[in-house]
Protein backbone atom coordinates (compact mmCIF):
# COMPACT_ATOMS: atom_id res chain seq x y z
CA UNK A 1 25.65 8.87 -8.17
CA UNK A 2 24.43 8.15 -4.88
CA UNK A 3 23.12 4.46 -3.47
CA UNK A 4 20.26 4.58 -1.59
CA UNK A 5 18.24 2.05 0.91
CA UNK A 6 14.23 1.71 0.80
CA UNK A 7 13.71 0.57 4.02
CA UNK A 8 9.72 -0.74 4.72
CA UNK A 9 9.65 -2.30 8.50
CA UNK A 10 7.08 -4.22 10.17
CA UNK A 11 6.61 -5.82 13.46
CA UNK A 12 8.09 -8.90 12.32
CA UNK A 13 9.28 -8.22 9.20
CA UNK A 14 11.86 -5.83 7.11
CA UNK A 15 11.49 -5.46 3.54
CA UNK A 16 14.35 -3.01 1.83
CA UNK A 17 16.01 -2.44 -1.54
CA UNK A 18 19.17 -0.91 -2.26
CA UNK A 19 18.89 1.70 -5.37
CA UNK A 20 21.89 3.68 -7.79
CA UNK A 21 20.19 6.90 -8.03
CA UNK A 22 19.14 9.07 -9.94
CA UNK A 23 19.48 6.03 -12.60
CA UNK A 24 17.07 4.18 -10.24
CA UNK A 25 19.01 1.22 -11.18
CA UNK A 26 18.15 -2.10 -8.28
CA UNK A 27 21.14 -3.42 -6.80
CA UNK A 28 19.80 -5.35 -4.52
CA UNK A 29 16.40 -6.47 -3.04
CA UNK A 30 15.47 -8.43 0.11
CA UNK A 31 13.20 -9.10 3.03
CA UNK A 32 13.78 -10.37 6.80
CA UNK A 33 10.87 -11.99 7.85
CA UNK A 34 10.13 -13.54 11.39
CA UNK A 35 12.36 -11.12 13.74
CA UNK A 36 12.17 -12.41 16.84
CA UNK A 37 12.04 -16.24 16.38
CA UNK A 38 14.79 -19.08 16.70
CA UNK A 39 13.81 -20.16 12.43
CA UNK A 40 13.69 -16.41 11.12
CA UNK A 41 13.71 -16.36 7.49
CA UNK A 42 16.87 -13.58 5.65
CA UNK A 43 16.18 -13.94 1.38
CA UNK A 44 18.54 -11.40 -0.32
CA UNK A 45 18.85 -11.12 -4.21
CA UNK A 46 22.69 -11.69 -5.74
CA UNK A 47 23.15 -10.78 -9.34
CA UNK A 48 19.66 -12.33 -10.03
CA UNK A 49 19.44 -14.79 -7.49
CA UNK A 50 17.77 -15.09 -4.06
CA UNK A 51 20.32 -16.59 -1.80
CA UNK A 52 17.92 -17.87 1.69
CA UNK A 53 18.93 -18.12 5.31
CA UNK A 54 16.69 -19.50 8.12
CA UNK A 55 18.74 -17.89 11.48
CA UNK A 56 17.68 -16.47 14.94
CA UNK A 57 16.99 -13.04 14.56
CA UNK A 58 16.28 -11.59 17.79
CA UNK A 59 15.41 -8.08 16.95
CA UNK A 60 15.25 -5.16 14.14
CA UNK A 61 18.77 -4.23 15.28
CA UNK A 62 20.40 -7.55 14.34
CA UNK A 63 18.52 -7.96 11.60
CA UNK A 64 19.75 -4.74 9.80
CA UNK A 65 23.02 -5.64 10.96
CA UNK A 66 22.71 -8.69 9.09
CA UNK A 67 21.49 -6.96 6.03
CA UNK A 68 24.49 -4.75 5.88
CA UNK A 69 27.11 -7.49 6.26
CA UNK A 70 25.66 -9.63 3.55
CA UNK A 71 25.79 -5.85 1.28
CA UNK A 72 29.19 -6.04 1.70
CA UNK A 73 29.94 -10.28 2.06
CA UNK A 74 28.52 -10.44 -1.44
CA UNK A 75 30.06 -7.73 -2.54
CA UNK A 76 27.01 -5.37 -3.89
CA UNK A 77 29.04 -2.58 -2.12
CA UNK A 78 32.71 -2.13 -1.16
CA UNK A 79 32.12 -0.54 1.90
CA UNK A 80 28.95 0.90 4.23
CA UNK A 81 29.74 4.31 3.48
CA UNK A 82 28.95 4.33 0.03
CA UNK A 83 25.63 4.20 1.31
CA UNK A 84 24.27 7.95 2.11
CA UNK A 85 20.78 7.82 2.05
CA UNK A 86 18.28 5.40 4.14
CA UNK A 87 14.05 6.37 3.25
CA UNK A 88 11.72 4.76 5.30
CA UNK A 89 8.17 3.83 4.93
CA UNK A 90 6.52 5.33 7.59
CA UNK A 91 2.34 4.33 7.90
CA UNK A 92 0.97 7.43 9.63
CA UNK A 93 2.03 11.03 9.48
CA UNK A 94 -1.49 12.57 10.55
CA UNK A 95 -2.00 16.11 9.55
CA UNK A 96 1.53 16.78 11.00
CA UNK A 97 3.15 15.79 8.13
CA UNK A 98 2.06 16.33 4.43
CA UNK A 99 4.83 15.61 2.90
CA UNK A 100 8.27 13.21 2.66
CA UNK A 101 10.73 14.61 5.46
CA UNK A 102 14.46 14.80 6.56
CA UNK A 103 14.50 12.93 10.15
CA UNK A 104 15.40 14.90 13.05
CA UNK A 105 14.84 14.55 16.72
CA UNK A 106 11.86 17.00 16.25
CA UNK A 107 10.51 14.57 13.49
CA UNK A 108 10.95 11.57 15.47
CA UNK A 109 8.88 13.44 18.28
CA UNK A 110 6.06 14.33 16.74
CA UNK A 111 5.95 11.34 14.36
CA UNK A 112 6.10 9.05 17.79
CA UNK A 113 3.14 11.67 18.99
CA UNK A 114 1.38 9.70 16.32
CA UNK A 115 1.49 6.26 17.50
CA UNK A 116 -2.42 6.26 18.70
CA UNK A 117 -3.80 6.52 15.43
CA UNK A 118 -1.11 3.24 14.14
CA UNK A 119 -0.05 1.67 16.97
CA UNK A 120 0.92 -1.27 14.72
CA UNK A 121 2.93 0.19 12.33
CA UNK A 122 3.90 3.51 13.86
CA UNK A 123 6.13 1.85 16.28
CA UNK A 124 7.69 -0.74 13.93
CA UNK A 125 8.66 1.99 11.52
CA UNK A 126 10.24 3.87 14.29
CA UNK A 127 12.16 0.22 15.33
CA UNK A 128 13.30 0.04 11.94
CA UNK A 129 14.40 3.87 11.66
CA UNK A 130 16.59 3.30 15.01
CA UNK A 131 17.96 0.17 13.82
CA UNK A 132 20.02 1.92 10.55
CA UNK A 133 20.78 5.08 12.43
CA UNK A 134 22.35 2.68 15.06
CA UNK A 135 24.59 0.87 12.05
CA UNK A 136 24.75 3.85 9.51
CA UNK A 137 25.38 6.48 11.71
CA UNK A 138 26.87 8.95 8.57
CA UNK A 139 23.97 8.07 6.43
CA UNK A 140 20.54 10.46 6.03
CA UNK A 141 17.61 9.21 6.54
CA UNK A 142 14.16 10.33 5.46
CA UNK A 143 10.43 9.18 6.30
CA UNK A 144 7.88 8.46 3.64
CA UNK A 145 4.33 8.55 4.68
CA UNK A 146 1.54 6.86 3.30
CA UNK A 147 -1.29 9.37 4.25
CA UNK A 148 1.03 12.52 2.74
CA UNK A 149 -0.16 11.76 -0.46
CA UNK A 150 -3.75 11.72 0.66
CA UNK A 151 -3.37 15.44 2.59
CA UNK A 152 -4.73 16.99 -0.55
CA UNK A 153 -8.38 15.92 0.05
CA UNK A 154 -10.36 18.62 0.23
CA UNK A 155 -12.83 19.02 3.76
CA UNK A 156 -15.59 17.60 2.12
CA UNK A 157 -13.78 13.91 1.48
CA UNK A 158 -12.26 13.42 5.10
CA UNK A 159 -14.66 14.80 7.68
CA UNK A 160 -16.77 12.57 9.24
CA UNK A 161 -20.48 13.34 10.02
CA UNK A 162 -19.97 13.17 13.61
CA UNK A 163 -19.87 16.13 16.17
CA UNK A 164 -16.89 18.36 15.67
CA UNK A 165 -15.23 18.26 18.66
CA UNK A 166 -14.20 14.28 18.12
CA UNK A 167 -12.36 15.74 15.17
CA UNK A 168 -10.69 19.13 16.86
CA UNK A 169 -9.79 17.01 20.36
CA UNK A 170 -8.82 13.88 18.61
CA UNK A 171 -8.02 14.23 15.29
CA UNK A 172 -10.96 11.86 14.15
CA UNK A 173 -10.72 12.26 10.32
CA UNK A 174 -10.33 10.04 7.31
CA UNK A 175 -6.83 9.98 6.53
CA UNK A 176 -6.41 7.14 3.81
CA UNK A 177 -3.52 4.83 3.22
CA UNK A 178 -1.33 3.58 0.32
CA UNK A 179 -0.62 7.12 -0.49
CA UNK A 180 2.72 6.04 -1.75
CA UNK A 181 1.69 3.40 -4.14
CA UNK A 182 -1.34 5.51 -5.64
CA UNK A 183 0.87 8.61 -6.29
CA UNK A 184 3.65 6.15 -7.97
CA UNK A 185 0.63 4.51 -10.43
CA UNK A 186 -0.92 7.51 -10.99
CA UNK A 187 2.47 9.24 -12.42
CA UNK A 188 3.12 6.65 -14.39
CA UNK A 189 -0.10 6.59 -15.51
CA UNK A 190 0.20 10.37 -17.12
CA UNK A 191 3.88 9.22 -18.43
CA UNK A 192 2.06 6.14 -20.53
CA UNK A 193 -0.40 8.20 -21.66
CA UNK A 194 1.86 10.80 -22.74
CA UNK A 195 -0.26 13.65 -20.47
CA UNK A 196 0.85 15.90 -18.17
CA UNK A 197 -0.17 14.95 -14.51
CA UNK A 198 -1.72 18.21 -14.04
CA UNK A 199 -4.30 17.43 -16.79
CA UNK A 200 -5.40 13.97 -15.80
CA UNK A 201 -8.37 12.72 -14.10
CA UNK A 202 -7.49 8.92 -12.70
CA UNK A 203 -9.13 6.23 -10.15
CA UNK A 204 -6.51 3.86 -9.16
CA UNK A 205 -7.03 0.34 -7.64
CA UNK A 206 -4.34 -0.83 -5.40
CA UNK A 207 -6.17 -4.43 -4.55
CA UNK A 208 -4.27 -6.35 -2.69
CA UNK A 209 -4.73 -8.38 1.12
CA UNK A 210 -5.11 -4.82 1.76
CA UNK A 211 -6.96 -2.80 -0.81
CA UNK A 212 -7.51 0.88 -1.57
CA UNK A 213 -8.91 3.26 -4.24
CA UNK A 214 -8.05 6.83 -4.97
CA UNK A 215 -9.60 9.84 -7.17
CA UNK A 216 -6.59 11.59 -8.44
CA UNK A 217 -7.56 14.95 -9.88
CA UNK A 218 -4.35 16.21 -11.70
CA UNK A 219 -1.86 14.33 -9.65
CA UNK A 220 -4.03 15.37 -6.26
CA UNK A 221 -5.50 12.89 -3.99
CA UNK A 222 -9.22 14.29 -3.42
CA UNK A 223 -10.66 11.22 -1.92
CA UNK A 224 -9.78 7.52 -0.78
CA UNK A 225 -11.52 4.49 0.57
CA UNK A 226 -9.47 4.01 3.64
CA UNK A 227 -10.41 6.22 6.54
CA UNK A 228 -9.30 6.54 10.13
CA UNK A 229 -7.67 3.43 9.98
CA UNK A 230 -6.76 0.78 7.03
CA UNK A 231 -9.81 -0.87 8.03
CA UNK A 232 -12.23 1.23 6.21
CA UNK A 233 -12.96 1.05 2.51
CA UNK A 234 -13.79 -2.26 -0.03
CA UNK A 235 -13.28 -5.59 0.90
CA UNK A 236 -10.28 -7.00 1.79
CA UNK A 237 -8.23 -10.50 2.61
CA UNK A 238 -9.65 -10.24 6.24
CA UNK A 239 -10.88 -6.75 6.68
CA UNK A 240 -14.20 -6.23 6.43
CA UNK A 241 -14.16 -2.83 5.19
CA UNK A 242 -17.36 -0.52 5.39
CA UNK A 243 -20.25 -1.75 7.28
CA UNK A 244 -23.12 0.16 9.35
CA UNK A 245 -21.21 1.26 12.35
CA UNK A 246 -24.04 -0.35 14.66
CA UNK A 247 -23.35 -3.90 13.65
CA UNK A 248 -20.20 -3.59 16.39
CA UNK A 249 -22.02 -2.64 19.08
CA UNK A 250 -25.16 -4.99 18.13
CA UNK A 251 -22.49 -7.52 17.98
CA UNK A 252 -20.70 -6.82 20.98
CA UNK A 253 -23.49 -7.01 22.91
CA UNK A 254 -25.16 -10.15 21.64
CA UNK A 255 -21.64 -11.91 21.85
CA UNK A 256 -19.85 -10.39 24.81
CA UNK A 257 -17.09 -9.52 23.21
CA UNK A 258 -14.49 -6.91 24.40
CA UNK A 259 -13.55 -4.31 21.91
CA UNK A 260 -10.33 -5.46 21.62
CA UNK A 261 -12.27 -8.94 20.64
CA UNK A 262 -14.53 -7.21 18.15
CA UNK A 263 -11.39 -5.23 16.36
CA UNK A 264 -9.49 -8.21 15.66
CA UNK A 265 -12.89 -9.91 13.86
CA UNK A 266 -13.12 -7.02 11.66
CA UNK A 267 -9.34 -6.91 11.03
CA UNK A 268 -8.18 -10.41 10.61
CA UNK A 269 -11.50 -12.86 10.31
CA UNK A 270 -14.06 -11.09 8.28
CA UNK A 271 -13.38 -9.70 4.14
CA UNK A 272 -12.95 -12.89 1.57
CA UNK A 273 -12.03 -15.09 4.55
CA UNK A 274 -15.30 -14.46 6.77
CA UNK A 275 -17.55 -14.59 3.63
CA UNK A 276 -15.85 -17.34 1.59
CA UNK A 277 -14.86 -19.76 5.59
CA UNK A 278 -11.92 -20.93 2.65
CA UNK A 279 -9.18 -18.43 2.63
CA UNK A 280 -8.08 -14.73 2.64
CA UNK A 281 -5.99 -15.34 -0.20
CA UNK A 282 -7.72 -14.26 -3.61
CA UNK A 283 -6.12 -16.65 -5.94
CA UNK A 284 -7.74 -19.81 -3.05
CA UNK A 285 -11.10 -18.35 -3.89
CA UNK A 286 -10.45 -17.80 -7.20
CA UNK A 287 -9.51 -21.81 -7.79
CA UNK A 288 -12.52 -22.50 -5.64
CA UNK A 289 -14.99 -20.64 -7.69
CA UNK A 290 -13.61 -22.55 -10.95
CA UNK A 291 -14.66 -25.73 -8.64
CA UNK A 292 -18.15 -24.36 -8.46
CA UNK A 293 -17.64 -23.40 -4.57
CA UNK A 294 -20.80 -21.00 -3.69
CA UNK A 295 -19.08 -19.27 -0.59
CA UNK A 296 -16.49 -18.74 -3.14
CA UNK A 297 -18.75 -17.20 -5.86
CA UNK A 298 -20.28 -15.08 -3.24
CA UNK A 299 -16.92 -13.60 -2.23
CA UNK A 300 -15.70 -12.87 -5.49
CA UNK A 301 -19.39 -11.27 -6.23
CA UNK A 302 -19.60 -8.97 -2.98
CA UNK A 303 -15.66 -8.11 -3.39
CA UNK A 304 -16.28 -6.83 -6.81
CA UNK A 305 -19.74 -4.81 -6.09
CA UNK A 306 -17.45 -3.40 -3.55
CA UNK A 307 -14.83 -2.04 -5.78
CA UNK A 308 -17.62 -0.80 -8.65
CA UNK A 309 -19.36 1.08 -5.96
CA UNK A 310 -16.24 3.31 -5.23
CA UNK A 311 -14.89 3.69 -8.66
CA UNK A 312 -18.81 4.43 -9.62
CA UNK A 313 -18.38 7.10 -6.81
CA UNK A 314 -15.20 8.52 -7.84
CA UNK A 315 -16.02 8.59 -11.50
CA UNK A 316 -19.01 10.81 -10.48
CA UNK A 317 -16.78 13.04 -7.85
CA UNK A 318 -14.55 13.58 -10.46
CA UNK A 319 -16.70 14.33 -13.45
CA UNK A 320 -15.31 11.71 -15.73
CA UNK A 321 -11.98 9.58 -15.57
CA UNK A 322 -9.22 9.57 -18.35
CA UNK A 323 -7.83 6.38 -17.25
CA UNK A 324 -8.38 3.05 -14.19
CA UNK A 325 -5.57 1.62 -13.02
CA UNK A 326 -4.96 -1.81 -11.40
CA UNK A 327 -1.69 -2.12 -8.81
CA UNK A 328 -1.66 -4.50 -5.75
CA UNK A 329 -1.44 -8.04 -5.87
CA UNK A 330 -4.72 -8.90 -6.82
CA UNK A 331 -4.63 -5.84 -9.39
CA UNK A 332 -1.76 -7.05 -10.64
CA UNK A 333 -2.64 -10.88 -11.10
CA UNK A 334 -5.82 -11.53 -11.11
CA UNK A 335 -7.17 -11.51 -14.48
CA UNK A 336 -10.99 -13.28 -13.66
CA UNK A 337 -11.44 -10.46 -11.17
CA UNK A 338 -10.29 -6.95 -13.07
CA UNK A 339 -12.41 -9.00 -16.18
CA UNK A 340 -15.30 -8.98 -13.49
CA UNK A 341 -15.00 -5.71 -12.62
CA UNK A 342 -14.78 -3.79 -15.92
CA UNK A 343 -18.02 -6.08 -16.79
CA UNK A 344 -19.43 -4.20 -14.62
CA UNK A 345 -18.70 -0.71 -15.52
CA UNK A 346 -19.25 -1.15 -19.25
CA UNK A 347 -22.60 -0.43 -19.82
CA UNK A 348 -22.21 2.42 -17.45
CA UNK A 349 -19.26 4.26 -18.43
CA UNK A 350 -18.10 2.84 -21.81
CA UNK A 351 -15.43 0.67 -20.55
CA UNK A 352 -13.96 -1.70 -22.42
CA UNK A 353 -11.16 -4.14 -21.93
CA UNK A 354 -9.05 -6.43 -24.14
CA UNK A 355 -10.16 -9.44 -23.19
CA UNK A 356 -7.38 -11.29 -25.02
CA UNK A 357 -4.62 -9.65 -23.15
CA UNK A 358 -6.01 -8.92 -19.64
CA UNK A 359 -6.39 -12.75 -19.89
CA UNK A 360 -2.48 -13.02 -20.68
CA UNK A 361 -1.44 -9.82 -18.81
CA UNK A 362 0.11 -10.56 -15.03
CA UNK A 363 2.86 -7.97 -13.34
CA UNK A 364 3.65 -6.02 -16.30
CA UNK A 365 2.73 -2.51 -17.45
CA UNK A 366 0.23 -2.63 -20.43
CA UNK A 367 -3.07 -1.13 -21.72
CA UNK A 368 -5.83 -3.63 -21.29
CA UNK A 369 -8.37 -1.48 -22.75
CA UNK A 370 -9.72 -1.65 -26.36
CA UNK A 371 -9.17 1.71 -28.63
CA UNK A 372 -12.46 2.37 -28.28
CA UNK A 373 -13.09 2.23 -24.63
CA UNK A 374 -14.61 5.79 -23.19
CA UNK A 375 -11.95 5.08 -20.28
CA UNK A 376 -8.47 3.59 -20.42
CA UNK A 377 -7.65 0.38 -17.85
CA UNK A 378 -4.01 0.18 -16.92
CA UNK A 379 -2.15 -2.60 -15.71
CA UNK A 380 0.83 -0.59 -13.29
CA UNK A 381 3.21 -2.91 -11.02
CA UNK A 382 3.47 -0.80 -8.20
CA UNK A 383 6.96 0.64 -6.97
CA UNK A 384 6.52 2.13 -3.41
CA UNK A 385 10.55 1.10 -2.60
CA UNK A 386 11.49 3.26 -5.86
CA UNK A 387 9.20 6.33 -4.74
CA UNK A 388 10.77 6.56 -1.21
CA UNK A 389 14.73 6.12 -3.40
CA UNK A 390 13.20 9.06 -5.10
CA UNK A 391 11.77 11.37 -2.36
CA UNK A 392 14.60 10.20 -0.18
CA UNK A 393 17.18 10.92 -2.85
CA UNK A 394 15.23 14.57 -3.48
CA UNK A 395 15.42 15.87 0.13
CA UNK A 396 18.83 14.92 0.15
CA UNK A 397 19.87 17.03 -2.45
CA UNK A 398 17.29 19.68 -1.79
């Protein structure tokens, strides 16, 4: 038995979970939120129950040092050694790295040799890494990547029709995101279903404030809606997803606006909070459409013409889908919109959901489809913490 952390770290933020493995039993759960403030926010979960501090929390370092203590304060572990394995979510491996990896110096090198294409999250990963090597200096530590999963694609998925040499000089490619949370869905997918991986054929939704689909062609990423960046793809909270690449400079020029300017309106003001001028949270728009709001109805309306568009797509790349499957918050939750959405693919390709218990179904893993849909629709909670526990705990023992 081994205990192993899940470590996901943001700018601001550090989400972990502490795991038995390999009985993948949770001990604990958690999340820092607000490093670097006077009021930062520490939630940990003790035998069932989130215990909340608000504390200054001046950096990652302090704020995995604070982690650890309360490990041991409430007693989830005797001491810090029994911890021997750290994994940690790291956003952006490039083409460097296809795979989950040990950390060395060489790792942290060329994974820092990265930080161009995710100079958000790169970095913050990297803060978070340094932080637990600093105050578990015995334990081994792994990174995850969310485009590893997504290294599969064939050619034809991630080059861009642009001139070569952007791609050879500069690594200009689609590289696709979430990698993590669409190979954990898809797995579990086959396991429901009683199939092997090998012989599946699966689109899975991961719809969230940031949203994703993947074709998985027996357990294979071969295409993804993100691209370059996280910014590509279907609609999102903010994120405006695709749109004709001239509208930016059309824009930039009618408005004056820097590129820095025009970045952050395609990242943080434009999806279901640019459309809808109400929110960037799905269930706000959802409670506004039941009011009869028509910015609303238009958001939920473009968001899901979105989504059909890609699983239409994928569906056709594939030649034919065994199973859909909904993960993310939105996937997960939202009942009115994966209702909306498999509307919208019936009379195409056969689908057909139980309209009794998606209407009931929030969080959980269950069929939604009928017996006699063409394709099955899967409700899968997503699990990226228990997927890094797993590669993490894998390497270790490799």
């Amino acid at each position: 038995m081994a205990k192993i952390i899940s470590v996901n770290a943001g700018s601001s933020s550090l989400k972990f979970q502490l795991f038995e493995m390999p009985s993948e039993e949770v001990l604990t759960s958690g999340i820092v939120e607000k490093i670097g403030f006077e009021d930062a926010m520490f939630t940990i979960k003790v035998n069932g129950e989130k215990i909340k501090k608000t504390l200054p929390i001046p950096d990652h370092t302090k704020a995995v040092a604070l982690l650890l203590e309360a490990l041991v304060e409430y007693k989830i572990v005797e001491s810090l050694d029994e911890i021997v394995g750290a994994g940690h979510r790291a956003v952006h491996g490039g083409e460097i790295f296809k795979e989950s990896v040990p950390v060395t110096d060489e790792v942290v090198e060329q994974f820092t040799s990265l930080n161009d294409l995710a100079p958000l999250h790169n970095p913050a990963g990297l803060i978070g890494y340094n932080a637990f090597k600093e105050n578990l200096p015995n334990c081994k530590h792994v990174f995850v990547f969310d485009t590893a999963f997504h290294q599969t694609m064939p050619k034809e998925s991630y080059i861009y029709p642009l001139p070569m040499e952007y791609y050879e000089n500069y690594k200009v490619r689609r590289y696709g995101f979430h990698g993590t949370s669409h190979k954990y869905v898809s797995l579990r997918c086959a396991e429901l279903m009683n199939k092997n991986i090998e012989d599946t054929k699966i689109i899975t939704c991961h719809l969230g404030n940031g949203a994703s689909i993947t074709a998985v062609d027996g357990g294979k990423s071969v295409n993804t809606s993100m691209g370059f960046t996280p910014l590509a793809g279907v609609m999102m909270g903010t994120r405006c997803g695709d749109i004709d690449p001239a509208i930016v400079t059309y824009l930039m020029k009618k408005t004056g606006m820097t590129p820095d300017e025009m970045d952050d309106v395609m990242n943080k003001k434009s999806g279901m909070l640019g459309v809808s001028g109400i929110s960037s949270d799905a269930r706000d728009i959802e409670d506004a459409c039941k009011a009869g709001n028509p910015a609303a109805i238009l958001t939920t309306e473009v968001y899901v013409n979105r989504v059909i568009n890609v699983v239409g797509g994928y569906y056709a790349q594939l030649g034919g889908a065994d199973a859909i499957v909904f993960t993310g918050g939105i996937g997960e939750n939202d009942t009115n919109m994966r209702k909306l959405i498999c509307a919208r693919l019936e009379k195409a390709f056969g689908v057909k959901l139980n309209q009794e218990l998606n209407a009931t179904s929030r969080g959980k893993e269950v069929l939604l489809s009928t017996e006699d849909s063409n394709i099955q629709v899967w409700l899968i909670p997503t699990n990226e913490e228990l997927m890094i526990a797993r590669d993490t705990y894998r390497l270790m023992n490799a």
